[in-house]
Protein backbone atom coordinates (compact mmCIF):
# COMPACT_ATOMS: atom_id res chain seq x y z
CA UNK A 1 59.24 97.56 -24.05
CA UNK A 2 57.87 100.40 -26.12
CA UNK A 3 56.88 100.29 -29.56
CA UNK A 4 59.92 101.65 -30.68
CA UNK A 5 62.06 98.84 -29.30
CA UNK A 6 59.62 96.31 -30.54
CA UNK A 7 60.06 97.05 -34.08
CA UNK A 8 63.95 96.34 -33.94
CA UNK A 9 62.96 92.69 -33.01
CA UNK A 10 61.57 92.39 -36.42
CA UNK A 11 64.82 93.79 -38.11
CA UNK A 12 67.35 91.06 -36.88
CA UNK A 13 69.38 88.61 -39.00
CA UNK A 14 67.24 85.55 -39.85
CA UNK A 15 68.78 83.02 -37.28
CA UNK A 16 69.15 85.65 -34.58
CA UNK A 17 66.49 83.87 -32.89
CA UNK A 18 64.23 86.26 -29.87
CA UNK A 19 64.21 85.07 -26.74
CA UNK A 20 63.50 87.62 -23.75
CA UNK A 21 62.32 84.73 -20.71
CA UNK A 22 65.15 82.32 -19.79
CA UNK A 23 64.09 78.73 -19.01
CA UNK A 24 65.15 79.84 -15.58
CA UNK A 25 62.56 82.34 -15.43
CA UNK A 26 64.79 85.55 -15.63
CA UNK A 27 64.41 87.86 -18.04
CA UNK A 28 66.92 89.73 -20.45
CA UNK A 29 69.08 92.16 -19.19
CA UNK A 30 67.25 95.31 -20.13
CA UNK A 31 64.04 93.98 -20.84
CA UNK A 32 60.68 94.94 -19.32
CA UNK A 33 57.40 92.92 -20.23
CA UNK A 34 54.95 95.29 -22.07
CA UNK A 35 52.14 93.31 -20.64
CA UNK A 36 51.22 93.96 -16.59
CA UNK A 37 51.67 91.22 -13.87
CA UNK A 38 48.01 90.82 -13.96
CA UNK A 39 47.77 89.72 -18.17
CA UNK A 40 50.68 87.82 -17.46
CA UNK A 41 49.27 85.81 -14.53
CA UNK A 42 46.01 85.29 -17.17
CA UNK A 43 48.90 84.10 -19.83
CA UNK A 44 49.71 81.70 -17.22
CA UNK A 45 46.09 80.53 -16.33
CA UNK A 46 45.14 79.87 -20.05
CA UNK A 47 48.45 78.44 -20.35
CA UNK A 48 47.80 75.44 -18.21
CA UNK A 49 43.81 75.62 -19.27
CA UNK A 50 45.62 74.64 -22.73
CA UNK A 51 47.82 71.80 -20.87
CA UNK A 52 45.04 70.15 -19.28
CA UNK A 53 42.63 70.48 -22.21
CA UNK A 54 45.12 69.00 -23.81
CA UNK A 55 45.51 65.43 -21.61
CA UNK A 56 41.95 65.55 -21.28
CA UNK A 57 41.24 65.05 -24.79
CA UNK A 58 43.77 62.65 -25.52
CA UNK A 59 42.28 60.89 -22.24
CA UNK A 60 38.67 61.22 -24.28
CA UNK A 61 39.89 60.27 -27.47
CA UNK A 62 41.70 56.96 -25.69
CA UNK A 63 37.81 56.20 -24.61
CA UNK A 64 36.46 56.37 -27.75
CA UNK A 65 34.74 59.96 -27.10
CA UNK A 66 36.66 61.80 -29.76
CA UNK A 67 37.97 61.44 -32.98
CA UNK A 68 41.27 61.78 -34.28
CA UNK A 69 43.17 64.49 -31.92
CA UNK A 70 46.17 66.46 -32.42
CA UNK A 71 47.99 67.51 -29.52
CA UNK A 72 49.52 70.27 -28.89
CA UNK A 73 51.35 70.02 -25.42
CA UNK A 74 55.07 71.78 -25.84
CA UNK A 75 53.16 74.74 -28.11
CA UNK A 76 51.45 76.48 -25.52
CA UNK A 77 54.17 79.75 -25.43
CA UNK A 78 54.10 79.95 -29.31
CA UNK A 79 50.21 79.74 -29.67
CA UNK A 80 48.72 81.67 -26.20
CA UNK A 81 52.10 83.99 -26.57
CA UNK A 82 50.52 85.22 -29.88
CA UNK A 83 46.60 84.95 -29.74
CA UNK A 84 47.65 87.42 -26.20
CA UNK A 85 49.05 89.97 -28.56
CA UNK A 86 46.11 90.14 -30.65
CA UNK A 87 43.06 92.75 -30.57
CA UNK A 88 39.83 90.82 -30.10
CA UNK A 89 38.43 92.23 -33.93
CA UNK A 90 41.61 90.77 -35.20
CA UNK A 91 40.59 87.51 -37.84
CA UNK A 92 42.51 84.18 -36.83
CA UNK A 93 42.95 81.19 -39.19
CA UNK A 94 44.97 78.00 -37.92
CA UNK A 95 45.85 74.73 -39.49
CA UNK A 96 44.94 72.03 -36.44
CA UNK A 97 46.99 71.94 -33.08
CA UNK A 98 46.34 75.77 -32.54
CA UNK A 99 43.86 75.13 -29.61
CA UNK A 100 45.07 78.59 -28.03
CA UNK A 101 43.07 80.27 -30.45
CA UNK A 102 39.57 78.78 -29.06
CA UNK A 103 40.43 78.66 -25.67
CA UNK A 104 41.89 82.48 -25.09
CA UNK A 105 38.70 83.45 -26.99
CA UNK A 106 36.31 82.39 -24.69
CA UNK A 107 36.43 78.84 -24.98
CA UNK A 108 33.20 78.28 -26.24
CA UNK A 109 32.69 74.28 -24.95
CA UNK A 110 30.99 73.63 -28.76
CA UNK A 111 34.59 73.22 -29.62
CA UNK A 112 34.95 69.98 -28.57
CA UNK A 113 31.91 69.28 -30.28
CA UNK A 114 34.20 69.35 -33.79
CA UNK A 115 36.51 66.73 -32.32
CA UNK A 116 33.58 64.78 -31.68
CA UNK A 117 32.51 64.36 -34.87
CA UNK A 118 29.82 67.42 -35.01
CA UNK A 119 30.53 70.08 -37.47
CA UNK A 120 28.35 72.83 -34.96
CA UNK A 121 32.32 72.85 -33.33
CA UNK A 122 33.86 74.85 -36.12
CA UNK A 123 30.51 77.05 -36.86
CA UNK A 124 30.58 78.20 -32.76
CA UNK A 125 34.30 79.39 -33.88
CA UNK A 126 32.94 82.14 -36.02
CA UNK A 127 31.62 83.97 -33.30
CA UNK A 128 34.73 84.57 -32.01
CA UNK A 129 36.78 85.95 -35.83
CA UNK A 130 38.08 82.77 -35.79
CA UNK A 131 38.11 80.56 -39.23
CA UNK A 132 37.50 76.87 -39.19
CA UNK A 133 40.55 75.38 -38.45
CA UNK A 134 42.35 73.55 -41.38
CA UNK A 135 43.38 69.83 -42.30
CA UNK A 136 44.35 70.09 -45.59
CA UNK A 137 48.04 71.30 -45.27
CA UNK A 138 48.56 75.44 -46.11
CA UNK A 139 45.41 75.72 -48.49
CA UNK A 140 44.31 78.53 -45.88
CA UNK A 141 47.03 80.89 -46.06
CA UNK A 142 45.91 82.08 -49.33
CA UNK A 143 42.57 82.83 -47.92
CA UNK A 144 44.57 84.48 -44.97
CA UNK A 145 46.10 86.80 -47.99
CA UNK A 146 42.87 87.02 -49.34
CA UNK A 147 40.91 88.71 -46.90
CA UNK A 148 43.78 90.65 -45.61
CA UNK A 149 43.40 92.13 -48.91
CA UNK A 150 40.00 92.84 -48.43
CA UNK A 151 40.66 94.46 -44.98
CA UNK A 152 43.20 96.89 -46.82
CA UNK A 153 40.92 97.37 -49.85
CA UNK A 154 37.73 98.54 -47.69
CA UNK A 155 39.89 100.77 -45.67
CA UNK A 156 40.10 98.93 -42.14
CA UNK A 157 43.58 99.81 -40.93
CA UNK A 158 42.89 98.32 -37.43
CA UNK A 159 41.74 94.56 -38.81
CA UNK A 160 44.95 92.44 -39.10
CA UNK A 161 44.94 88.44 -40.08
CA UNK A 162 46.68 86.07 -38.14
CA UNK A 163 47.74 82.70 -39.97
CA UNK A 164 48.82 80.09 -37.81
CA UNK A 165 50.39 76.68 -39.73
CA UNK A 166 53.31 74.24 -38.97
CA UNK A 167 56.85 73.94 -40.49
CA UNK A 168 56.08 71.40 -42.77
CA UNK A 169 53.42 73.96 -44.71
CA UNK A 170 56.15 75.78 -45.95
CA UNK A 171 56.98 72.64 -48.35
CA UNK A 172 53.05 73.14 -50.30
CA UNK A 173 53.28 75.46 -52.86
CA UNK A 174 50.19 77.54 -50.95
CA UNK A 175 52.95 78.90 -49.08
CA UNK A 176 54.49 80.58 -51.18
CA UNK A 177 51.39 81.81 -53.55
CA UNK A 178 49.86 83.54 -50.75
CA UNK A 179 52.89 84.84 -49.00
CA UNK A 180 53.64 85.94 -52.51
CA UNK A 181 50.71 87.93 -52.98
CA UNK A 182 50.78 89.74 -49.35
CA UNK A 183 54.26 90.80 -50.48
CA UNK A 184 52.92 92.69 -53.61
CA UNK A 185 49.85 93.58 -52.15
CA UNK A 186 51.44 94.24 -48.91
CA UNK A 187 48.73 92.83 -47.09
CA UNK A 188 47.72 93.24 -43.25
CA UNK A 189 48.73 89.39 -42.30
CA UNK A 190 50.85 88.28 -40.06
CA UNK A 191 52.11 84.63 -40.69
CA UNK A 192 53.23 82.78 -38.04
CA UNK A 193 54.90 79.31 -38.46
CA UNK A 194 55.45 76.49 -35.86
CA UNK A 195 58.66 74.76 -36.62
CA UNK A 196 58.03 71.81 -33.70
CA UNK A 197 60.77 70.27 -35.78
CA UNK A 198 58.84 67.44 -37.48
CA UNK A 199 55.72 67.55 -39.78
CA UNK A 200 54.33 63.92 -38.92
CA UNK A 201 57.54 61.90 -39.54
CA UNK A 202 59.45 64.27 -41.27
CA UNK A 203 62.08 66.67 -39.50
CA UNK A 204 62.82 70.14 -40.21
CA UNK A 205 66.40 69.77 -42.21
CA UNK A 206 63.93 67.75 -44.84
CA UNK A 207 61.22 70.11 -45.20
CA UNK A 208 63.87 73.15 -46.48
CA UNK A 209 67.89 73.72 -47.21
CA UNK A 210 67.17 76.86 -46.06
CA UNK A 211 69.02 78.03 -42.76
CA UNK A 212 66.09 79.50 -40.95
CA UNK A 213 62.16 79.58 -42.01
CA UNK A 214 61.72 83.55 -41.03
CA UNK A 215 64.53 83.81 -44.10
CA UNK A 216 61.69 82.65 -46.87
CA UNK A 217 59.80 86.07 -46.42
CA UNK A 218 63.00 88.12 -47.94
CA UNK A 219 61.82 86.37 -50.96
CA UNK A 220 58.45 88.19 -50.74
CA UNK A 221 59.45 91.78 -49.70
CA UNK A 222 58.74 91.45 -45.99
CA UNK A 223 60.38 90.71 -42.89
CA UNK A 224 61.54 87.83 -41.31
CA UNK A 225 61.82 86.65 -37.55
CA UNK A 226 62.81 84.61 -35.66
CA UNK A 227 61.46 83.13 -31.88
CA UNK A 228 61.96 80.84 -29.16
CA UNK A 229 58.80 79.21 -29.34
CA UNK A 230 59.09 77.95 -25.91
CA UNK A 231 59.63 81.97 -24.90
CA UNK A 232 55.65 82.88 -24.17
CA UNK A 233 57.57 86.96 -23.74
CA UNK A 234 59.26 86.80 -27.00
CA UNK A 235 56.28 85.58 -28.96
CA UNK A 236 54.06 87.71 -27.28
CA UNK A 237 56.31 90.79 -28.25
CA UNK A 238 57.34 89.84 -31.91
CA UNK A 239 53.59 89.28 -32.59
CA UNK A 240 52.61 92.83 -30.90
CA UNK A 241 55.00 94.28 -32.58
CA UNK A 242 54.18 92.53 -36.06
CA UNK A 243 50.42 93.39 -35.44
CA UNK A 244 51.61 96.61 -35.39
CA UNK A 245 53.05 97.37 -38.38
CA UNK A 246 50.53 95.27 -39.94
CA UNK A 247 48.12 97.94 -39.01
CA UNK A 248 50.44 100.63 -40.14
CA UNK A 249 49.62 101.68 -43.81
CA UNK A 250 52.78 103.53 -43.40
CA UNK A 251 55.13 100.89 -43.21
CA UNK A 252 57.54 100.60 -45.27
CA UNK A 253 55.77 96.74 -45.65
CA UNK A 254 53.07 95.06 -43.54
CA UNK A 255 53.21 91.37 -43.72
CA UNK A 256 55.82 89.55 -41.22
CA UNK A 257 56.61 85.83 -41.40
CA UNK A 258 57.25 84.76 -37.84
CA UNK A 259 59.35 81.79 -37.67
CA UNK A 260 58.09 80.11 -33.71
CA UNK A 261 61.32 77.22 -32.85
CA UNK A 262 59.24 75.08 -30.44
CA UNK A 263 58.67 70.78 -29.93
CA UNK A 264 55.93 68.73 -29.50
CA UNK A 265 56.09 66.53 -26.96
CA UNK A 266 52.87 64.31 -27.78
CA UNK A 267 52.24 62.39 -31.25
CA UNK A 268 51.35 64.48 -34.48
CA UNK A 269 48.08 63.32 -34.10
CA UNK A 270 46.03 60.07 -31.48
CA UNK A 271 46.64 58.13 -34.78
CA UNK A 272 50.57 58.30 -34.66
CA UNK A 273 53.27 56.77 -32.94
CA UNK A 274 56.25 59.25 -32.90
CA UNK A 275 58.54 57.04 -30.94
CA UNK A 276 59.08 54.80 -34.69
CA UNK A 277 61.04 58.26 -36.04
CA UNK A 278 62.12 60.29 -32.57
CA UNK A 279 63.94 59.14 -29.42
CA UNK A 280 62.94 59.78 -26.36
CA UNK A 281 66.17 61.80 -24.85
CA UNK A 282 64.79 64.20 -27.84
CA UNK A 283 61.73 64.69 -26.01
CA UNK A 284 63.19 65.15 -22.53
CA UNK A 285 65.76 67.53 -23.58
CA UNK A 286 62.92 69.78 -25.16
CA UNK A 287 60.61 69.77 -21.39
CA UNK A 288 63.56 70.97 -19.48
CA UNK A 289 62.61 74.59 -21.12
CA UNK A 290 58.89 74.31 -20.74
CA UNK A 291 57.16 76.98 -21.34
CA UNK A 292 54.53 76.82 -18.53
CA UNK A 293 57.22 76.23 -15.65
CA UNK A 294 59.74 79.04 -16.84
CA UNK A 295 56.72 81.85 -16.87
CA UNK A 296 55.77 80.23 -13.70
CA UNK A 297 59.18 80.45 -12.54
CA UNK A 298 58.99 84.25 -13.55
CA UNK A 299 55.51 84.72 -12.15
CA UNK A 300 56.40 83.25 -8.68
CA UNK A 301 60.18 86.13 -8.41
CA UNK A 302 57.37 88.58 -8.69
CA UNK A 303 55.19 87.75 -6.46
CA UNK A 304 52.32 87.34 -8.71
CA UNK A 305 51.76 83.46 -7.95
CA UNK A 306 52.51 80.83 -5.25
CA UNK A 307 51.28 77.65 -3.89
CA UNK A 308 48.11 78.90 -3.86
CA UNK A 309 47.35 80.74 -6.30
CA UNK A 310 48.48 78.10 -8.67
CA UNK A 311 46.06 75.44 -7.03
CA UNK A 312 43.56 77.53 -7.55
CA UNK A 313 44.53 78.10 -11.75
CA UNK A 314 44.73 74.00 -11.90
CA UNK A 315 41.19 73.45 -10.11
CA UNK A 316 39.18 76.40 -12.21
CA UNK A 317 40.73 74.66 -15.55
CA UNK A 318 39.42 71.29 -14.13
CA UNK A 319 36.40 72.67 -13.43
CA UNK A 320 35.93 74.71 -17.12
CA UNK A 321 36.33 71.28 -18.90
CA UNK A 322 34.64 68.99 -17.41
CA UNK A 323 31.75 71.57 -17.64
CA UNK A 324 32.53 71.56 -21.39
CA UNK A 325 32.90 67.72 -21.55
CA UNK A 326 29.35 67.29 -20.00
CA UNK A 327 27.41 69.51 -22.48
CA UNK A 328 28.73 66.99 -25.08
CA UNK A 329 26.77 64.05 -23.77
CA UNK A 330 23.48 66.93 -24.78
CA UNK A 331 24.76 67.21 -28.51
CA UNK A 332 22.12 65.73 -31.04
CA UNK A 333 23.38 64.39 -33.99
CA UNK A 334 21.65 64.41 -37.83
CA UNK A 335 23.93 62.58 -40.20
CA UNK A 336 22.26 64.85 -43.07
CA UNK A 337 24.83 67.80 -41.47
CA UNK A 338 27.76 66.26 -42.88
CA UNK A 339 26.16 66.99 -46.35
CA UNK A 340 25.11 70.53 -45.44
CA UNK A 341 28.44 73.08 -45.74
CA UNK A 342 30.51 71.17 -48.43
CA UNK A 343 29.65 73.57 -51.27
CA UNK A 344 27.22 76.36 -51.41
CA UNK A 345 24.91 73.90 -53.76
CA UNK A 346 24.79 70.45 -52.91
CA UNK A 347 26.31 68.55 -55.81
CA UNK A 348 24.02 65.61 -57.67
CA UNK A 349 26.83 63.14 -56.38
CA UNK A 350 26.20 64.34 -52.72
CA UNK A 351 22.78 64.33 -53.38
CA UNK A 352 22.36 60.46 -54.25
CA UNK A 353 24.93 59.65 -51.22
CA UNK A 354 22.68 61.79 -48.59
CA UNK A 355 19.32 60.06 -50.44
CA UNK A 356 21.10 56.21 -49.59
CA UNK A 357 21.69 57.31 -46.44
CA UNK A 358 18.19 58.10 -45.35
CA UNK A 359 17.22 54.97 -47.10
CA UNK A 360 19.01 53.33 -45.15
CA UNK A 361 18.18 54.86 -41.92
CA UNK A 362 14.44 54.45 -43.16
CA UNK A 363 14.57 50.47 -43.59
CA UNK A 364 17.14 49.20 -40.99
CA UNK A 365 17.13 52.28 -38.01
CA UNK A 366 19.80 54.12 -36.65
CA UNK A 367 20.59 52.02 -33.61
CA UNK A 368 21.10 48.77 -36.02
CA UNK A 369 23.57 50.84 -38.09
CA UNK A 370 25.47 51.87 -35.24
CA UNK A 371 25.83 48.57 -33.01
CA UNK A 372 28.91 47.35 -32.28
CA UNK A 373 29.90 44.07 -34.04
């Protein structure tokens, strides 16, 4: 698919949703996958890398080895799909269940430090143009806007900003101030937004009235789309074509709202139960397109994977974190660090809480504050 081609993707009527892989693994009559065999088979690899990394730490978390987790098994087409279109300069910001951004970039094993409890997790991401990801729902994607307007301001046509947040941002009124502003400043950002169909207990008809989510970005000048989010192809070719025209001061506008229709399959986070607000037929219906087993399926027609070669993925993936789940058991901890990055100047409030808490490490010891009752 040339560029060409790509750019009519963006142009299609909001609930004309992209899909170029068929759960079946064939593709669209017509349609040839602008990335080779061989970045497809690495789509794959990082693909299930994301799968296990993602049992794994629910496993940890279960043992008491991580905090709070938020899984992200079911999003693995929407979130490698994209990060594969991107050009390694290109800034990334994601709310919290975006672990494809980390692990295409290197997967730098500090990042299960954050989940941990260690704040070094999110500082390692910075190495790799990636911004500390986000709880607090959509405050980031002004900041996305932000320094996209920077980028444009200083002249760097090739620097675009990806912004990565679920369906249920689009109901914070950050949404639409920043996606306001890269309208009218017609900004280098691309927005991309994972409808999984529920934010926490809350599905998708409640979060809008709207038809589609891509629609919202008519409201700001810009286009539109959207995707099967379970389509790793179609995500990967909307964002490449997206990035694009983001770095096109030419266009006739730069920003694109990507609208990703995907499921999760796990909890919205190790501290929910979704079965109270979703049955589980909803769930099963949503694995029979997988996104993992219909590239797979693809993958194998070619002759780019087998038996073997697939073994082979699953045991290097093994092997990649439990190397990064032994470096954690090396992490030392300083409870000042959680006082450190909150604001540029420590505040006089902050200051009398981290001054109790060395007190109190002073006069009782840290193991006696940390036994278990």
């Amino acid at each position: 698919m040339d560029e060409s081609a790509r750019r009519t993707l963006l142009a299609r009527d909001y609930d004309d949703r992209v899909g170029l892989l068929a759960p079946d693994g064939h593709l669209r009559e017509g349609y040839e996958p602008t990335a080779s065999d061989a970045t497809l088979r690495d789509l794959y690899a990082d693909m299930k890398l994301g799968r296990h990394f993602d049992d794994r730490m629910v496993s940890l978390q279960r043992q008491g080895r991580m905090g709070t987790y938020s899984p992200m098994a079911g999003q693995e087409g929407s979130g490698f799909g994209s990060m594969y279109a991107l050009d390694e300069d290109d800034w990334v910001s994601y709310q919290y269940r975006e672990h494809a951004a980390p692990l295409v970039r290197g997967f730098p094993p500090e990042y299960l430090h954050y989940w941990a409890g260690h704040e070094s997790g999110n500082a390692a991401l910075a190495d790799d143009r990636i911004f500390p990801l986000n709880i607090c729902i959509a405050d980031h994607i002004p900041h996305v806007t932000g320094i996209g307007m920077a980028a444009k301001l200083q002249g760097n046509d090739d620097e675009v900003v990806v912004c990565h947040f679920g369906d249920g941002a689009t109901s914070e009124g950050d949404f639409h101030e920043g996606l306001n502003f890269a309208g009218v400043y017609d900004t280098p950002t691309v927005f991309i937004c994972h409808n999984n169909q529920w934010a926490i207990s809350v599905p998708r008809e409640e979060q809008t009235a709207a038809d589609t989510i891509a629609q919202k970005a008519e409201a700001y000048g810009f286009d539109g789309v959207q995707v099967d989010g379970m389509d790793p192809l179609a995500v990967y070719e909307v964002t490449l074509a997206a990035r694009e025209k983001a770095t096109d001061p030419d266009a006739q506008s730069r920003p694109t709202l990507i609208e990703t229709v995907e499921y999760r399959y796990g909890a919205h986070t190790t501290a929910d139960d979704p079965t109270a607000y979703r049955e589980d037929a909803e769930v099963d219906q949503w694995k029979r397109v997988d996104p993992i087993d219909r590239l797979e399926l693809y993958l194998r027609r070619q002759g780019v994977l087998d038996d073997n070669a697939v073994a082979a993925i699953e045991q290097a993936n093994e092997d990649r974190m439990a190397a990064a789940v032994d470096q954690l058991s090396e992490v030392e901890t300083d409870p000042d660090e959680m006082f450190a990055d909150a604001f540029a100047e420590p505040t006089p409030r902050m200051v009398e809480q981290r001054e109790y808490l060395r007190d109190l490490r002073e006069r009782h010891g840290d193991d006696q504050l940390t036994r278990d009752e």
